[in-house]
Protein backbone atom coordinates (compact mmCIF):
# COMPACT_ATOMS: atom_id res chain seq x y z
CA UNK A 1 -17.19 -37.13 -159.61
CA UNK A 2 -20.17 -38.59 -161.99
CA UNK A 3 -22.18 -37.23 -159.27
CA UNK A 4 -20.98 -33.89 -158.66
CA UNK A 5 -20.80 -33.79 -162.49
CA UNK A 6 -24.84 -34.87 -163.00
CA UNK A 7 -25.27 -32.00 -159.69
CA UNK A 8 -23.88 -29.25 -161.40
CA UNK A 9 -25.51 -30.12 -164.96
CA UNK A 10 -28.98 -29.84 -162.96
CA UNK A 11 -28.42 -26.45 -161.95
CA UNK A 12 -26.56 -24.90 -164.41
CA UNK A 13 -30.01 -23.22 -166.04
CA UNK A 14 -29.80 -20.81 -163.53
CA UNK A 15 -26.36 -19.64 -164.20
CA UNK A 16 -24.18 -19.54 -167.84
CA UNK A 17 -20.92 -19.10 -165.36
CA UNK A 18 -22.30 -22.23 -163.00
CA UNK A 19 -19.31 -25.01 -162.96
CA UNK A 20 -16.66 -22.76 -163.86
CA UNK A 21 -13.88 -21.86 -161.07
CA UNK A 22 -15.25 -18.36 -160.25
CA UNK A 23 -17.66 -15.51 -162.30
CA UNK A 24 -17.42 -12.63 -163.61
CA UNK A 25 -19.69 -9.54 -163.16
CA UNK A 26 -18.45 -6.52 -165.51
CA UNK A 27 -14.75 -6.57 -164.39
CA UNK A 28 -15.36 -8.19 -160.82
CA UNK A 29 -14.62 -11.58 -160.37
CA UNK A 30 -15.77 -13.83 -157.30
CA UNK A 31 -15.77 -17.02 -156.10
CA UNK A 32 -16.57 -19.18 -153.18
CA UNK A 33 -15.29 -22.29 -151.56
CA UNK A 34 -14.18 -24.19 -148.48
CA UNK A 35 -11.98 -26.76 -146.81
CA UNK A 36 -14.64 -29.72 -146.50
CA UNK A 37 -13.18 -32.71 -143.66
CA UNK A 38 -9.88 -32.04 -143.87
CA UNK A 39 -11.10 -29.93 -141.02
CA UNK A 40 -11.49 -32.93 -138.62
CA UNK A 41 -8.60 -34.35 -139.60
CA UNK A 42 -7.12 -30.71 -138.04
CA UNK A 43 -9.16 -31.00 -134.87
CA UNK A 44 -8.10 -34.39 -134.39
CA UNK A 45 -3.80 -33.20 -134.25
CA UNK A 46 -5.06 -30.29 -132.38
CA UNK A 47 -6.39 -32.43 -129.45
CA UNK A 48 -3.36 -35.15 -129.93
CA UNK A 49 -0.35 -32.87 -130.69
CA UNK A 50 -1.83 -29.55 -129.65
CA UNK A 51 -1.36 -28.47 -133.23
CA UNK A 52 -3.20 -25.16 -133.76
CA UNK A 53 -6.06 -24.93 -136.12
CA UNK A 54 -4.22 -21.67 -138.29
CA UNK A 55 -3.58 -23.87 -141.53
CA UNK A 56 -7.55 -24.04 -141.98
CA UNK A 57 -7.88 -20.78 -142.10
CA UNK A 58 -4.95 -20.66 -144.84
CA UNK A 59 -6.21 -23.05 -146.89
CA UNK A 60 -9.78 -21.62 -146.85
CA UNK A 61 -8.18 -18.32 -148.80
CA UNK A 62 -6.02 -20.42 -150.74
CA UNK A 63 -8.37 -22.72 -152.27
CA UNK A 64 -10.91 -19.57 -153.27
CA UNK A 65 -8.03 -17.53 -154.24
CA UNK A 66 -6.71 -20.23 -156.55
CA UNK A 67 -10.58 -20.03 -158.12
CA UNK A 68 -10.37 -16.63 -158.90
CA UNK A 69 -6.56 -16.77 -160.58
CA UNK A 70 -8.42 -18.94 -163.33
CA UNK A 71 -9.98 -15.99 -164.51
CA UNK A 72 -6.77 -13.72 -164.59
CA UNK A 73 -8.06 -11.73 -162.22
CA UNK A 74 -6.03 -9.60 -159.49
CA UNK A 75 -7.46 -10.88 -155.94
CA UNK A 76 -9.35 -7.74 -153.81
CA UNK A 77 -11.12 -8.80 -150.72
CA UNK A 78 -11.87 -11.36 -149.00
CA UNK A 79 -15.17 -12.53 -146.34
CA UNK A 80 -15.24 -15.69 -144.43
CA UNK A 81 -18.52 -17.46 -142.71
CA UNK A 82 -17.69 -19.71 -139.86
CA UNK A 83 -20.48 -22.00 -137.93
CA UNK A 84 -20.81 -24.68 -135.33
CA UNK A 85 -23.40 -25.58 -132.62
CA UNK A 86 -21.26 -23.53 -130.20
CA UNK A 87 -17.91 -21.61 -131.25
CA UNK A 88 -15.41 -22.68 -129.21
CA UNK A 89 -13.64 -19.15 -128.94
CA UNK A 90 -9.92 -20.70 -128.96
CA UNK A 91 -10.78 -22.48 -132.29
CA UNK A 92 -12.60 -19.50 -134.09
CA UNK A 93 -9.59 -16.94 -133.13
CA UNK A 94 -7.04 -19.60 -134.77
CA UNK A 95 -9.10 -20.13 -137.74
CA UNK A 96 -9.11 -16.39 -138.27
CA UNK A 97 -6.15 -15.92 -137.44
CA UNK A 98 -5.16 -18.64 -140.22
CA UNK A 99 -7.48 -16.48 -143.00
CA UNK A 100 -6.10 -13.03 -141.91
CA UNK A 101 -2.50 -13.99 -142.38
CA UNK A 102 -3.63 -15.75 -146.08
CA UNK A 103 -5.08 -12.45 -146.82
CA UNK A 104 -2.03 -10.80 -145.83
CA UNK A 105 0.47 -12.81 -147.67
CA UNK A 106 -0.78 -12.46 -151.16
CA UNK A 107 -1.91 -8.36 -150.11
CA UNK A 108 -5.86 -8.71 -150.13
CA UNK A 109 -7.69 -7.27 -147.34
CA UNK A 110 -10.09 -9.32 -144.87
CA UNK A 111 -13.27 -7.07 -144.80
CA UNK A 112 -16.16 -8.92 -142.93
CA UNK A 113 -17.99 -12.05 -142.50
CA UNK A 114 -20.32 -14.10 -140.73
CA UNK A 115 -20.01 -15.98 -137.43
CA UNK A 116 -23.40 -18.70 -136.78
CA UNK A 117 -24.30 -21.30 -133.86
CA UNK A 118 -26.24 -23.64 -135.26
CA UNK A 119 -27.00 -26.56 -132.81
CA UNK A 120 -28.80 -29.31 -133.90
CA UNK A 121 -27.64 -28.50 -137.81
CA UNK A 122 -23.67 -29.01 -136.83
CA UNK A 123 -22.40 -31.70 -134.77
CA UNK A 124 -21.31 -30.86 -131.12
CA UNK A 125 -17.29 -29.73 -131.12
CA UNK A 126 -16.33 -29.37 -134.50
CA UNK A 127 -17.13 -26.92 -137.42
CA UNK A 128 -17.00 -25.87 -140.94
CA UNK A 129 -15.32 -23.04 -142.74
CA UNK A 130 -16.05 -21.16 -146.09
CA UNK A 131 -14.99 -18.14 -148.11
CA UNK A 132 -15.62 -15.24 -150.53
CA UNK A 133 -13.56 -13.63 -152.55
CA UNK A 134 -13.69 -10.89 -154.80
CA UNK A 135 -10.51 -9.46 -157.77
CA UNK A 136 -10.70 -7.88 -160.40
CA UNK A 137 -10.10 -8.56 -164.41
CA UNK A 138 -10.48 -5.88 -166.86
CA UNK A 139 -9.77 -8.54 -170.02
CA UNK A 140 -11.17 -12.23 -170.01
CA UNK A 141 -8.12 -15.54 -170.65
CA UNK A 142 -7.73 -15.56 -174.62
CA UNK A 143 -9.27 -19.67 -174.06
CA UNK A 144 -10.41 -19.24 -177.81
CA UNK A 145 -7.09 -18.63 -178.74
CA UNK A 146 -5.93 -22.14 -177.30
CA UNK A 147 -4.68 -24.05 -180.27
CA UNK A 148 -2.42 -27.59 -180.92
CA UNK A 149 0.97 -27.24 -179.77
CA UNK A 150 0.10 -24.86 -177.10
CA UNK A 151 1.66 -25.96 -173.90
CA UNK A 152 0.86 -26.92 -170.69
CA UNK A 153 2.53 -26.20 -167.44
CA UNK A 154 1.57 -28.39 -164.52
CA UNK A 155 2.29 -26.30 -161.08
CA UNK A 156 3.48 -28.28 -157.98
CA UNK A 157 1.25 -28.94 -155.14
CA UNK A 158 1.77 -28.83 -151.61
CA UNK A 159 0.27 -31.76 -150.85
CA UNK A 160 -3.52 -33.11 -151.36
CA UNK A 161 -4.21 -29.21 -150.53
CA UNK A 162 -8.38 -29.53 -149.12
CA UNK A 163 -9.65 -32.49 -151.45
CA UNK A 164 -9.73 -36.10 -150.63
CA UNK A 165 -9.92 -35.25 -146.70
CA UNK A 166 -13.13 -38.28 -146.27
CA UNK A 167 -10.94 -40.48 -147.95
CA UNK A 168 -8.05 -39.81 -146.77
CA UNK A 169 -9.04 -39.77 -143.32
CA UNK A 170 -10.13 -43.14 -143.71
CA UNK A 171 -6.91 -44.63 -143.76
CA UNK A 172 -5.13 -41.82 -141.90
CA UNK A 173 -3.64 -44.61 -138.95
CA UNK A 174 -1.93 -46.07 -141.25
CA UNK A 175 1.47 -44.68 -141.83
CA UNK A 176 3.63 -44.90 -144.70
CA UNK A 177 6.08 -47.22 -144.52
CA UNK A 178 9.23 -48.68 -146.94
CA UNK A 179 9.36 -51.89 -148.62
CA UNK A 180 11.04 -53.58 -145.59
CA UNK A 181 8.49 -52.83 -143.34
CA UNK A 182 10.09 -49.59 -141.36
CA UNK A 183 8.18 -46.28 -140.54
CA UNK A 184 9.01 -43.59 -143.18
CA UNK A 185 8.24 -41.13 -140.60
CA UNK A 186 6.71 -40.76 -137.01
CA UNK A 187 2.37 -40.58 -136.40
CA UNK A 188 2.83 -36.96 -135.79
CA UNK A 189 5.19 -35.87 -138.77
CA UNK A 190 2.77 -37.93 -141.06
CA UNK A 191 -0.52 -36.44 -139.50
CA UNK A 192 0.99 -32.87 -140.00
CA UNK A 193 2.34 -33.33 -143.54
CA UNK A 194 -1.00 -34.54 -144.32
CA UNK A 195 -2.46 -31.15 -142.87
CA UNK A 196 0.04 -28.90 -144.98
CA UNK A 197 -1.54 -25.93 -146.13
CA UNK A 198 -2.85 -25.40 -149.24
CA UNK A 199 -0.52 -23.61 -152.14
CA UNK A 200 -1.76 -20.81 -153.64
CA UNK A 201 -0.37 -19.65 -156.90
CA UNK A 202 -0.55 -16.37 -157.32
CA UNK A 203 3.45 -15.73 -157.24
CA UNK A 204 3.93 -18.14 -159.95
CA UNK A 205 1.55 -16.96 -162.05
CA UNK A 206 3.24 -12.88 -161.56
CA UNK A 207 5.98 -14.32 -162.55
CA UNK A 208 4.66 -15.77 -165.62
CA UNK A 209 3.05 -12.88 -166.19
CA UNK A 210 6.48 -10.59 -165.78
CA UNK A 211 8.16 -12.97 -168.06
CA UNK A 212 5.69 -11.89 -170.70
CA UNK A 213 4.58 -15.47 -171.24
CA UNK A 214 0.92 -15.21 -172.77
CA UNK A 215 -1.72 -17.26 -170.21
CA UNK A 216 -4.61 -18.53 -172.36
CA UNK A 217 -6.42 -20.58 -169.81
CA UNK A 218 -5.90 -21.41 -165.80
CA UNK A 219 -7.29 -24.85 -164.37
CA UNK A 220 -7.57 -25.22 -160.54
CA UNK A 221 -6.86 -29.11 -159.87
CA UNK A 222 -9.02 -30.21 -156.86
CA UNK A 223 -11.62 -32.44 -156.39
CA UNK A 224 -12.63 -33.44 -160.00
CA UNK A 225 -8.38 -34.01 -160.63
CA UNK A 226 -7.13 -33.27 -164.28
CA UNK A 227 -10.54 -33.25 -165.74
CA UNK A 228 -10.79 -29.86 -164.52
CA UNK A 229 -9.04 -28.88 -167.59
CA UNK A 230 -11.97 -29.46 -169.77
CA UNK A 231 -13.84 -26.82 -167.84
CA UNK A 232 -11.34 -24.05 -169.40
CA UNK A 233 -10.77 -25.98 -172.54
CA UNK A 234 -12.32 -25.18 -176.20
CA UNK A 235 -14.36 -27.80 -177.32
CA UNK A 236 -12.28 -28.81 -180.22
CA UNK A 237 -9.28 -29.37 -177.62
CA UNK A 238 -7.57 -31.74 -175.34
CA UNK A 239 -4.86 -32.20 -172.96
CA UNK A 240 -2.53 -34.54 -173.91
CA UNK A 241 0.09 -34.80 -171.01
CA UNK A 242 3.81 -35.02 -171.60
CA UNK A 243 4.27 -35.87 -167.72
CA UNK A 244 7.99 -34.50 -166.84
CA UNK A 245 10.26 -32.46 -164.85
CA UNK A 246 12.76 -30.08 -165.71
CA UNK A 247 15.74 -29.57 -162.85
CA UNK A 248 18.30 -26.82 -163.28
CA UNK A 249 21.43 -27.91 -161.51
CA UNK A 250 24.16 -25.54 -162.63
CA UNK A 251 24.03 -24.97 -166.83
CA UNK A 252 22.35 -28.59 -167.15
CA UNK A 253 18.79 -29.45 -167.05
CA UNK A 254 17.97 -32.97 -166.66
CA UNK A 255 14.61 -34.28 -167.73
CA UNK A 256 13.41 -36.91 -164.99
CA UNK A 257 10.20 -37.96 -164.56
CA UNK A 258 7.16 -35.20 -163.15
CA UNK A 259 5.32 -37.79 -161.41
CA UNK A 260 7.68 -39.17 -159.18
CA UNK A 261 5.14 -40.16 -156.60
CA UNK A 262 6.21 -37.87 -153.14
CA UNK A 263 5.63 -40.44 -150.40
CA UNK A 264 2.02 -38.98 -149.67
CA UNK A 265 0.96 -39.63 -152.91
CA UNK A 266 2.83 -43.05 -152.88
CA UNK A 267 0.78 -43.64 -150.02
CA UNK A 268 -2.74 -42.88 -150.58
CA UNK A 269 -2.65 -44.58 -154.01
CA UNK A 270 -1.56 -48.05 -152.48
CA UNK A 271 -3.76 -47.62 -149.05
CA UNK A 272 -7.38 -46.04 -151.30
């Protein structure tokens, strides 16, 4: 993260809106972004289990959707670019297939894009994925107004959505298993819940939005984790996390504890 973090700082001259989650242009809003290795992680069930390649295409509108809900924005369009040395038809038309239907379900329109061969630049039988996306915000987040005692609502993933994939697929063979020993789950159910789709948040955040619940500032949790906060955060500010779960069950709510490590999580934190 260091890294990515020293990257961005390099560049950001050319940009004031470089290193946030999308930019705004007047009252447009885009961003851009793709799904990184997870991708061979997906070719790899397809050729074991025969598992289609759809979910990439979902999580490539999900993860630049979730971008431009950090500004507030209402999502318009959407453009993908795929490329490999030579596009295997069957794999392209379930990719797109994937992005048409994440386009459909949250009412944006797919509009164009880009399709490239590129032998010698991408490796023989697999690809990569990106997209575009455009909405529209006619009033920035209120960040300034972001004061102490202001709170913070952590949204649940769906998994490790499209970050972590090169780690991850490091230790990928190894499945999860209890304290005695004993598989928690089969190869295949364990590959596939690894390839889960990523969320994307736009329902929530309607709903928070019907409620009448004031949004000051959105953070999109991916690669750089909860230090993606500071990038929506005044500079006077920090998060200071109160890490718990509220369940409804009937007129009760019980407080239990929010990170109760899923067995993914449990997983990759004793395997990385």
């Amino acid at each position: 993260m260091n890294k990515n973090n020293k990257l961005v700082r390099s560049i950001s001259h050319y940009s004031k809106q470089i290193g946030g989650f999308a930019a705004r242009h007047g009252n447009l809003i885009a961003s851009c972004d793709g799904v990184g290795t997870k991708i061979l992680l997906a070719q790899e069930a397809k050729k074991r289990y025969g598992r289609p390649l759809t979910s990439i295409g979902k999580d490539c509108v999900a993860m630049v959707i979730n971008d431009l809900l950090c500004n507030g924005c209402e999502p318009l369009f959407f453009l993908d670019y795929f490329c490999s040395a030579n596009v295997n038809e069957e794999d392209f038309k379930e990719v797109l297939d994937g992005i048409y239907f994440g386009c459909s379900e949250i009412g944006i329109e797919l509009v164009g894009g880009e399709t490239a061969e590129l032998p010698g630049i991408i490796e023989k039988d697999t690809f990569d994925v990106c997209g575009f996306g455009v909405g529209i915000s006619m009033d920035p987040l209120p960040k300034n107004n972001m004061q102490v005692g202001d709170i913070v609502v952590g949204l649940p993933s769906t998994g490790f959505h499209s970050n972590g994939y090169t780690m991850i697929r490091e230790h990928a063979h190894k499945t999860p298993k209890n304290p005695a020993g004993e598989l928690i789950m089969d190869e295949k159910d364990f590959i596939y819940s690894l390839l889960e789709p990523t969320k994307v948040y736009k329902e929530e955040l309607d709903a928070l939005k019907e409620a009448n619940i004031e949004i000051k500032g959105i953070a999109h949790i991916t690669g750089g984790g909860h230090s993606n906060t500071k990038r929506i955060l005044p500079k006077n500010l920090i998060c200071n996390y109160r890490l718990y779960h509220s369940e409804l069950s009937g007129n009760k709510s019980n407080e239990t504890r929010f990170f109760r490590h899923e067995k993914l999580f449990q997983w990759i934190q004793k395997e990385a």
